[in-house]
C-alpha atoms as a PDB file:
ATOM      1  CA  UNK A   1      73.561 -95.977 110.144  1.00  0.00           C
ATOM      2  CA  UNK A   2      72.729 -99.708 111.161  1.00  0.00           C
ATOM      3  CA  UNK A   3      73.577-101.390 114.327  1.00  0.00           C
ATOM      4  CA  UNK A   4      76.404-104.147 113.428  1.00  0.00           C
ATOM      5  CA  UNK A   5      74.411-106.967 112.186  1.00  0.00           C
ATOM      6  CA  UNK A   6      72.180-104.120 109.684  1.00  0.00           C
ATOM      7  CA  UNK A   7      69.172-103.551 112.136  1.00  0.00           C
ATOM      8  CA  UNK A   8      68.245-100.368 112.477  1.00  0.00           C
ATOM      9  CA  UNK A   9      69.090 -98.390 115.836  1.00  0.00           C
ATOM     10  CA  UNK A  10      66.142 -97.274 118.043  1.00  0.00           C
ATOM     11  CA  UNK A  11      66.922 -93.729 117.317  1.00  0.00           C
ATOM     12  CA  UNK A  12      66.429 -94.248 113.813  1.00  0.00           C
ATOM     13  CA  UNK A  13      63.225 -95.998 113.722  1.00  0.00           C
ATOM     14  CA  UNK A  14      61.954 -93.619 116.039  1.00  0.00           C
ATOM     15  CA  UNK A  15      63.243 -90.603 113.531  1.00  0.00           C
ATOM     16  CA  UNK A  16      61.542 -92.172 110.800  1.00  0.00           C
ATOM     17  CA  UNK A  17      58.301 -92.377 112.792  1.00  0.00           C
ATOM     18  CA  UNK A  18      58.067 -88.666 113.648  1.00  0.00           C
ATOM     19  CA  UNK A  19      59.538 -87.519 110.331  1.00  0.00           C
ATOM     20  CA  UNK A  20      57.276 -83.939 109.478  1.00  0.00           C
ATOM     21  CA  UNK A  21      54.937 -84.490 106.628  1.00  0.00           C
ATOM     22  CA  UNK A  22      55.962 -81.473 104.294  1.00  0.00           C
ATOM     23  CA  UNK A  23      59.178 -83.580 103.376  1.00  0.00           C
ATOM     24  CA  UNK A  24      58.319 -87.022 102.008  1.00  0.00           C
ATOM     25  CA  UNK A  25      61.718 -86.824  99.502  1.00  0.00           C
ATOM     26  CA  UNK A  26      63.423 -86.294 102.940  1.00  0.00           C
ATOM     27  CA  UNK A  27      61.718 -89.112 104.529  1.00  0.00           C
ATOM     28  CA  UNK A  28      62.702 -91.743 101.975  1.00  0.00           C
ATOM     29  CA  UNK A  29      66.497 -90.500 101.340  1.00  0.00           C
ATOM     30  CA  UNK A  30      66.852 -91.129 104.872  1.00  0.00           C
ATOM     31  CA  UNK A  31      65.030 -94.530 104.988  1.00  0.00           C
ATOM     32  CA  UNK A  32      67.481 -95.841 102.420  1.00  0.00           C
ATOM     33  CA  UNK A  33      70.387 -95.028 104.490  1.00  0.00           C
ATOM     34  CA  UNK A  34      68.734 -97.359 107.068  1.00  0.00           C
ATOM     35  CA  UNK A  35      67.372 -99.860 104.361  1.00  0.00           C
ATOM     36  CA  UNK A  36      69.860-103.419 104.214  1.00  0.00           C
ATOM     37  CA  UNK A  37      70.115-104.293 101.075  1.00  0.00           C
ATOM     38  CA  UNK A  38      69.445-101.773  99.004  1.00  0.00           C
ATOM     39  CA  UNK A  39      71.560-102.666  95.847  1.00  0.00           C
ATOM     40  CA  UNK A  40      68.720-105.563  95.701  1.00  0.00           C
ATOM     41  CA  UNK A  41      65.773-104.237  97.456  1.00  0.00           C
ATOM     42  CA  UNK A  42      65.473-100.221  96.644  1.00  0.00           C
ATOM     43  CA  UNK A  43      64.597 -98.824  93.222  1.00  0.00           C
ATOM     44  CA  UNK A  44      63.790 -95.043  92.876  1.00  0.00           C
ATOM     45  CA  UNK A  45      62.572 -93.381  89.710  1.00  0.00           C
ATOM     46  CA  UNK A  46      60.870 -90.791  88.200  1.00  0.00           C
ATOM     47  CA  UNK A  47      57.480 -91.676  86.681  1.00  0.00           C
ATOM     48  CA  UNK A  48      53.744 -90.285  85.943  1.00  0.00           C
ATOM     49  CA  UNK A  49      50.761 -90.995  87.132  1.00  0.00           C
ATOM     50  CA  UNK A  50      47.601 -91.626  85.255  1.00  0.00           C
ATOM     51  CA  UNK A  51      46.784 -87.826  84.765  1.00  0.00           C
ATOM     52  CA  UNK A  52      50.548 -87.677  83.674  1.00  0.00           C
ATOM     53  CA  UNK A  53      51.616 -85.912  86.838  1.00  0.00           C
ATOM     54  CA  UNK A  54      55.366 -85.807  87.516  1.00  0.00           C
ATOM     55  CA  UNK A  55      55.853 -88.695  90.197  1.00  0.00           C
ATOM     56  CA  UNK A  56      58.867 -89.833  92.449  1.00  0.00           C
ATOM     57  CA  UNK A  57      58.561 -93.671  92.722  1.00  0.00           C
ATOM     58  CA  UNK A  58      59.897 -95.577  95.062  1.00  0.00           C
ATOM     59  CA  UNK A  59      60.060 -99.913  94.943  1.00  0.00           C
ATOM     60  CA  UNK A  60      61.016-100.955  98.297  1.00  0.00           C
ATOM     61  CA  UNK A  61      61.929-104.870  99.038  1.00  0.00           C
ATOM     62  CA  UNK A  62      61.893-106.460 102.128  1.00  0.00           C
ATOM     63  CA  UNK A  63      64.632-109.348 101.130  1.00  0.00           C
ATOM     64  CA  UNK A  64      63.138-110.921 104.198  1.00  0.00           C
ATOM     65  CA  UNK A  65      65.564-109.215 106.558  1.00  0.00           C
ATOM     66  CA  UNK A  66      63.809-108.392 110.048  1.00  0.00           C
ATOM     67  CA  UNK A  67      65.500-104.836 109.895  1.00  0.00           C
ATOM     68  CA  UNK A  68      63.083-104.088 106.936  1.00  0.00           C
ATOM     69  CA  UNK A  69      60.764-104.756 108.519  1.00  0.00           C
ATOM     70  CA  UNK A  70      60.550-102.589 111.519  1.00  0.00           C
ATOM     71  CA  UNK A  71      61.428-100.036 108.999  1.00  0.00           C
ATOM     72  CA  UNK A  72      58.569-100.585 107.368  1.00  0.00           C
ATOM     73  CA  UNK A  73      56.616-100.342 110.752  1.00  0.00           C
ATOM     74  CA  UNK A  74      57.503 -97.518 111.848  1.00  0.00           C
ATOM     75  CA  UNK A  75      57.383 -96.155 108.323  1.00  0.00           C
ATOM     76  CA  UNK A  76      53.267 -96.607 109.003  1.00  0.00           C
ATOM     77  CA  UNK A  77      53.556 -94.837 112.534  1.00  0.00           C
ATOM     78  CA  UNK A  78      54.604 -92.168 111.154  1.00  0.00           C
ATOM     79  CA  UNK A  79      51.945 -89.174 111.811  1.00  0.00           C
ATOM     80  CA  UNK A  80      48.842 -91.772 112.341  1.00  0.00           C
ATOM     81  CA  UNK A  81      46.486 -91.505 110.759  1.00  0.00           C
ATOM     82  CA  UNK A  82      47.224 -88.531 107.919  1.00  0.00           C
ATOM     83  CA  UNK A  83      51.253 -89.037 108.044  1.00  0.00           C
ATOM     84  CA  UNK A  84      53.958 -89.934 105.103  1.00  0.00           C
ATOM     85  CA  UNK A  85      52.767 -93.165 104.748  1.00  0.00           C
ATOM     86  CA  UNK A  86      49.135 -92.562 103.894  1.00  0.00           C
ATOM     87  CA  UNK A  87      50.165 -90.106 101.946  1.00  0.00           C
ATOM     88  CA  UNK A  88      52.996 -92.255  99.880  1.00  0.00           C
ATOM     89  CA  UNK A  89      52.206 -95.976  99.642  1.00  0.00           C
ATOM     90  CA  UNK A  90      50.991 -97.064  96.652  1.00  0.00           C
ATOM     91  CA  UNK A  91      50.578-100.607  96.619  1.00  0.00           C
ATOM     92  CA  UNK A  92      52.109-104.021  98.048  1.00  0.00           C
ATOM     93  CA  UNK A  93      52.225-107.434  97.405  1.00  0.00           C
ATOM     94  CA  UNK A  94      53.135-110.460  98.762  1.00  0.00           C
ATOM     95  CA  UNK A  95      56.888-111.841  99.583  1.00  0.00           C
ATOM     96  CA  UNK A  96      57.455-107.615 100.911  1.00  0.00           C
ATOM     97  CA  UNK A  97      57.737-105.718  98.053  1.00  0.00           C
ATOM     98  CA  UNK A  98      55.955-102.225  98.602  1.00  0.00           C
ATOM     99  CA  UNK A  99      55.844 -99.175  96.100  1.00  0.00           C
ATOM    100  CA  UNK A 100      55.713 -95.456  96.960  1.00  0.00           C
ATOM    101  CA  UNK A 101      55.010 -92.286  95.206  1.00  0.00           C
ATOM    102  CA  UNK A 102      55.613 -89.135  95.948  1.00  0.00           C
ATOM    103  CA  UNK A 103      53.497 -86.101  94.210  1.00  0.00           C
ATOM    104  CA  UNK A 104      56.136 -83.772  92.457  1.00  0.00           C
ATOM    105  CA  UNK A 105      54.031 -80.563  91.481  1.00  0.00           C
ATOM    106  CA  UNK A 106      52.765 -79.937  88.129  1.00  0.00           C
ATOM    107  CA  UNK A 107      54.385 -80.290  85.121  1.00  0.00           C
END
């Protein structure tokens, strides 16, 4: 849970950083309880990808908030260089909007 003014705690960002790689649906369910702004800035859905694989998508936005942020940050720590984010980020594009996908199997 955020600190008082929605920042996340140290413990948290430091959770999110070592987060194990076999559990990427894990890793984002607990981002979001971390994420401000979330009725705005967080979108999940399924989706396919362009072999119509089953896909988890995830469209994360910033809103600008500094909390986000270092989210974010740590969110590329995690397991450098072969962690959750290289294995998850998709794209991003200016004014911090960032989408994520998660593999689900074979259909």
């Amino acid at each position: 849970m955020p600190d008082q003014d929605g920042s996340p705690t140290e413990e948290e960002l430091a959770r999110i950083r070592a987060w194990p790689a076999d559990d990427p649906i894990g890793w984002f369910a607990y981002i979001k309880t971390c994420w401000c702004y979330t009725e705005w800035g967080w979108k999940e859905f399924d989706g396919v990808d362009d072999f119509g694989r089953p896909l988890r998508m995830f469209h994360l936005s910033t809103a600008g908030w500094s909390g986000n942020e270092e989210i974010l940050s740590e969110m590329r720590q995690n397991g450098v260089p072969l962690g959750l984010w290289a294995m998850t980020w998709y794209s991003h594009r200016r004014g911090g909007h960032y989408t994520f996908r998660v593999e689900k199997g074979e259909p």
